[in-house]
C-alpha atoms as a PDB file:
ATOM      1  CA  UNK A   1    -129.685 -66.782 255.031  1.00  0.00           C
ATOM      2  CA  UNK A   2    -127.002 -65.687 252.895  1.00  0.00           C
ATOM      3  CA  UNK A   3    -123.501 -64.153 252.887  1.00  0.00           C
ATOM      4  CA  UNK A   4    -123.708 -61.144 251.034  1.00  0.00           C
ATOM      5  CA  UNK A   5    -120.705 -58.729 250.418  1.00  0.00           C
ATOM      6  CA  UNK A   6    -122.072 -55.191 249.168  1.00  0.00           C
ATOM      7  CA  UNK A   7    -119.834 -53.311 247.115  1.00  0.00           C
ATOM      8  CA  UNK A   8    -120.991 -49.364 246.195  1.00  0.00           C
ATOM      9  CA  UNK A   9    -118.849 -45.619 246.670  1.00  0.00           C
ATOM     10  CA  UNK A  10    -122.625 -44.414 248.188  1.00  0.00           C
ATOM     11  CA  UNK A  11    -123.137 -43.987 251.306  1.00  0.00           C
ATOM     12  CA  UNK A  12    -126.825 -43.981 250.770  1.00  0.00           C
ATOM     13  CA  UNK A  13    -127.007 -47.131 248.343  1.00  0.00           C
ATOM     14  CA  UNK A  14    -124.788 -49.110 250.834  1.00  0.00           C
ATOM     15  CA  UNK A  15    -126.722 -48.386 254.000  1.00  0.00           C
ATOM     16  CA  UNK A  16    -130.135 -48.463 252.347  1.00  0.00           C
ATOM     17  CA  UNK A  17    -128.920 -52.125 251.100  1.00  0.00           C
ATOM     18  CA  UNK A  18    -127.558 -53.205 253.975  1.00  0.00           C
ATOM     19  CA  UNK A  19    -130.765 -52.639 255.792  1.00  0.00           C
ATOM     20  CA  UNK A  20    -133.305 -54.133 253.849  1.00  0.00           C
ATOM     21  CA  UNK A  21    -131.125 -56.790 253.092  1.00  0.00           C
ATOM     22  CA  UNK A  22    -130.653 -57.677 256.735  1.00  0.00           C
ATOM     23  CA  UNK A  23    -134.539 -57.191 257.444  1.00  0.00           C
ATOM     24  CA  UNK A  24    -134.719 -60.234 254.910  1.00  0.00           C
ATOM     25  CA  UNK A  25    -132.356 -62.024 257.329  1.00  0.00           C
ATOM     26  CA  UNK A  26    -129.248 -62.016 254.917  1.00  0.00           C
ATOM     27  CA  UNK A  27    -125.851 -61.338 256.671  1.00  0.00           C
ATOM     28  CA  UNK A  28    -124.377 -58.194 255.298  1.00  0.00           C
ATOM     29  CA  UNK A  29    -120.778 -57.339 254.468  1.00  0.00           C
ATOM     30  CA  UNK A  30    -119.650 -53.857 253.091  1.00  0.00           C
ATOM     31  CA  UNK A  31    -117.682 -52.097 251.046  1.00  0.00           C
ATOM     32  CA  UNK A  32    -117.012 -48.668 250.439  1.00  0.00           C
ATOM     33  CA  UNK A  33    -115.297 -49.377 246.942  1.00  0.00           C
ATOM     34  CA  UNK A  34    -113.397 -52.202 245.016  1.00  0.00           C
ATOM     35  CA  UNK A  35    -110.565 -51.998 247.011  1.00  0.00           C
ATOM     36  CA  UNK A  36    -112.112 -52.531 250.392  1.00  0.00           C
ATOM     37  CA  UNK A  37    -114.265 -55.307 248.575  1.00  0.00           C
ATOM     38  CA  UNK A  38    -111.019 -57.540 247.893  1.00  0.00           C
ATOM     39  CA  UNK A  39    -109.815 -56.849 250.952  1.00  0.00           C
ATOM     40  CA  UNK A  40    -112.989 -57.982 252.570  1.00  0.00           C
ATOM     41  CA  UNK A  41    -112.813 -61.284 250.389  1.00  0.00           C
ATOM     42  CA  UNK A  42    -109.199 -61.857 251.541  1.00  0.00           C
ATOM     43  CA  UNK A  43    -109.715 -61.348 255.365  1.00  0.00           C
ATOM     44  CA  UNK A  44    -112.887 -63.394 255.060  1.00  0.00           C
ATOM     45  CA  UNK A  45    -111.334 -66.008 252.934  1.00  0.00           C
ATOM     46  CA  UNK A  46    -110.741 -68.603 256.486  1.00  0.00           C
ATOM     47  CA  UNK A  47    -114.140 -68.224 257.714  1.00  0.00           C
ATOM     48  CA  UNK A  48    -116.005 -68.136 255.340  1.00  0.00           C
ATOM     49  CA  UNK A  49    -116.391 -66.463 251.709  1.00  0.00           C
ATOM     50  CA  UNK A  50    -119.451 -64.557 250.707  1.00  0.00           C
ATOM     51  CA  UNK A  51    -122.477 -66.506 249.043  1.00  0.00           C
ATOM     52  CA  UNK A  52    -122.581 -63.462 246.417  1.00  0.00           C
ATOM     53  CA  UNK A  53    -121.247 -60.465 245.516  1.00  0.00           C
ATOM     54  CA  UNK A  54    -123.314 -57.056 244.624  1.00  0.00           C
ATOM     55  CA  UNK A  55    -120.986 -54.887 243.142  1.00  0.00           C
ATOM     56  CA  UNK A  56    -121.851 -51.467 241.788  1.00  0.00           C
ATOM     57  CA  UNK A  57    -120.119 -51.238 238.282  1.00  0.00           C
ATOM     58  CA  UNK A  58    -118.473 -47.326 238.353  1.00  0.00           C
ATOM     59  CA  UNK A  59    -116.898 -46.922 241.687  1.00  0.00           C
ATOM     60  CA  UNK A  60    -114.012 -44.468 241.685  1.00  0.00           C
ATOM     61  CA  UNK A  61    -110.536 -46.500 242.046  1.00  0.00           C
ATOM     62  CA  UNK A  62    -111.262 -50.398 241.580  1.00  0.00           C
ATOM     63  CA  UNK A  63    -114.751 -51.079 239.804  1.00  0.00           C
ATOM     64  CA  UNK A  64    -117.069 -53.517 240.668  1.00  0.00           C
ATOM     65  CA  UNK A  65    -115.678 -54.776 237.220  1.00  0.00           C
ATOM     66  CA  UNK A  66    -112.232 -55.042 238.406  1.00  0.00           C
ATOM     67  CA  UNK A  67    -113.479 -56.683 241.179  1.00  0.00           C
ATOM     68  CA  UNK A  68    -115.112 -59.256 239.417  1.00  0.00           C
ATOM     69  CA  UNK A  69    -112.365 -59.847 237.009  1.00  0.00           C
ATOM     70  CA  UNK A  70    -109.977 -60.079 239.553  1.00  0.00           C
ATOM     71  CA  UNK A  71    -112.270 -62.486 241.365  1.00  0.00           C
ATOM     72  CA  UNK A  72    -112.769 -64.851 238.515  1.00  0.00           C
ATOM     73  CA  UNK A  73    -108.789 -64.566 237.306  1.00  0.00           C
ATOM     74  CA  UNK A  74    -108.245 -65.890 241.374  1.00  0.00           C
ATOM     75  CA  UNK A  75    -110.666 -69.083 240.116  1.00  0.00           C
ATOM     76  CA  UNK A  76    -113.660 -67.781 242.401  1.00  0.00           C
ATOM     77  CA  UNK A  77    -116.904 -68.940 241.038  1.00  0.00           C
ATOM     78  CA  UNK A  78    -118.769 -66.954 243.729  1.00  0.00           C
ATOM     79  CA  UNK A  79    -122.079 -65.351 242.253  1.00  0.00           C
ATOM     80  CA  UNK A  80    -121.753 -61.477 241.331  1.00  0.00           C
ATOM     81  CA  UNK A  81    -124.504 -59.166 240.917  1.00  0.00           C
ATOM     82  CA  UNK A  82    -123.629 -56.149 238.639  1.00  0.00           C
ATOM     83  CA  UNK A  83    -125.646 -52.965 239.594  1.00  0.00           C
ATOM     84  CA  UNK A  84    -125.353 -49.703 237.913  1.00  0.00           C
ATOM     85  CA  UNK A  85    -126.638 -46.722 236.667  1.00  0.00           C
ATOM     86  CA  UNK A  86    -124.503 -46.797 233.683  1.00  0.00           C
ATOM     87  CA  UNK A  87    -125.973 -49.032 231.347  1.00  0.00           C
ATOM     88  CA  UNK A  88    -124.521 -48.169 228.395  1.00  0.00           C
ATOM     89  CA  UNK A  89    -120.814 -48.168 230.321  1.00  0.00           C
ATOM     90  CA  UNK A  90    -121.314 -51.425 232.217  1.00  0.00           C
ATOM     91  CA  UNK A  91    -124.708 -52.980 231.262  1.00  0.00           C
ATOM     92  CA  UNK A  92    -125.641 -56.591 231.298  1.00  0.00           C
ATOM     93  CA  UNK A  93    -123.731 -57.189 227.770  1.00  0.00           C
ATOM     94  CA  UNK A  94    -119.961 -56.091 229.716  1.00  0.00           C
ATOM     95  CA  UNK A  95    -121.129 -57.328 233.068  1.00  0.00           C
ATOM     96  CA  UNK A  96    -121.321 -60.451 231.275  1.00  0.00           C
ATOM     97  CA  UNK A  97    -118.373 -60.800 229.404  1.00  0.00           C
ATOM     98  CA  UNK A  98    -116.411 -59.735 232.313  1.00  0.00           C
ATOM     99  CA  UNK A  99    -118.067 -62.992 234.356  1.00  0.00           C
ATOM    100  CA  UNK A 100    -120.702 -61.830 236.003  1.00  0.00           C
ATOM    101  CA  UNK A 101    -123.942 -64.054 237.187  1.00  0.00           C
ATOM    102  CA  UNK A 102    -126.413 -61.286 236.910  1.00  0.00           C
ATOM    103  CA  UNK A 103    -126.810 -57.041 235.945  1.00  0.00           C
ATOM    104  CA  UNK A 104    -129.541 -54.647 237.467  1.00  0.00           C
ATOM    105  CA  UNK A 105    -130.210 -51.494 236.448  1.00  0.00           C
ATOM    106  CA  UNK A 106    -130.265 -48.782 239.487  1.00  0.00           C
ATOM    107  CA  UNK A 107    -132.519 -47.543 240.628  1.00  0.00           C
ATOM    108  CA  UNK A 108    -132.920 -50.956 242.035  1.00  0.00           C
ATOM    109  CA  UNK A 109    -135.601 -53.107 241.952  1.00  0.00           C
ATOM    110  CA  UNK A 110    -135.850 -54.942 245.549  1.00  0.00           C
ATOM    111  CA  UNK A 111    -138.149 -57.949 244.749  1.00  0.00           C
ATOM    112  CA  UNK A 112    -136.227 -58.332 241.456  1.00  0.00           C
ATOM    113  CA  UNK A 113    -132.988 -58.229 243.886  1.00  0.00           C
ATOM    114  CA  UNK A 114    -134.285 -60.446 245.902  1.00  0.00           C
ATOM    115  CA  UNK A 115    -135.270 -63.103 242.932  1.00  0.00           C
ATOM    116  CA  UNK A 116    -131.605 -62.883 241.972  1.00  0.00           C
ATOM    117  CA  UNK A 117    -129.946 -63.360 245.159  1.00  0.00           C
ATOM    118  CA  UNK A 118    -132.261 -66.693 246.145  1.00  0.00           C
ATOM    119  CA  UNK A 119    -131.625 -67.855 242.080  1.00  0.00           C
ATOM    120  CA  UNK A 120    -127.824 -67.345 242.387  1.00  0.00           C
ATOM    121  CA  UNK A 121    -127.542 -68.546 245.776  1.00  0.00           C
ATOM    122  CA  UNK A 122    -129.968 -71.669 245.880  1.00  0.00           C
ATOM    123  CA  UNK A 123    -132.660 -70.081 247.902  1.00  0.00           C
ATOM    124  CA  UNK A 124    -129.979 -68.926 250.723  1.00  0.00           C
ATOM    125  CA  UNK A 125    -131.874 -67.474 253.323  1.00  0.00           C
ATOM    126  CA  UNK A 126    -135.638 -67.346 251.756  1.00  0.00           C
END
């Protein structure tokens, strides 16, 4: 089972995520944008960091891309997941210069989602 902090500014997306995730048996944190994220990270940092981040790209405030890049500025090499609807804004080519492990395109594909997490997380939880 993995650790898995969700990062997105909908409602919908983050519940709909948490669930299936947790059906999968994967522990689920949440976020309801960047700034609860590294808040999350920082409370969580003495018992435990997250096995991966999924961070939606455009969130209002702090991205998922300021999350990451604050993330891998602090030295964190924890997986990140880039989702967003925005490919041409913050597709796979920026996710990836900004650090991240991985980009989906939303809508999301759940096995696909599911492939990622066990790659970047050595099977956590499958």
């Amino acid at each position: 089972m993995a650790r898995i902090l969700v990062a997105d500014d909908s409602e919908t997306i983050l519940l709909l995520l948490k669930t299936r995730l947790e059906m999968e048996g994967h522990e689920v944190i949440t976020a309801a944008d960047g700034e609860e994220a590294v808040e999350q990270l920082r409370d969580r940092a003495a018992d435990g960091a997250p096995d991966l981040l999924l961070l939606d790209a455009m969130m209002p405030g702090k991205s998922g891309l300021d999350v990451l890049r604050e993330t891998r500025a602090a030295g964190s090499r924890i997986p990140v997941l880039i989702v967003s609807a925005h490919g041409e804004k913050a597709g796979p080519d920026r996710s990836g210069e900004a650090g991240a492990d991985g980009y989906l395109g939303k809508p999301i594909d759940f096995d696909e989602l599911l492939r990622k997490i066990a790659e970047l997380t050595g099977g956590a939880g499958t």
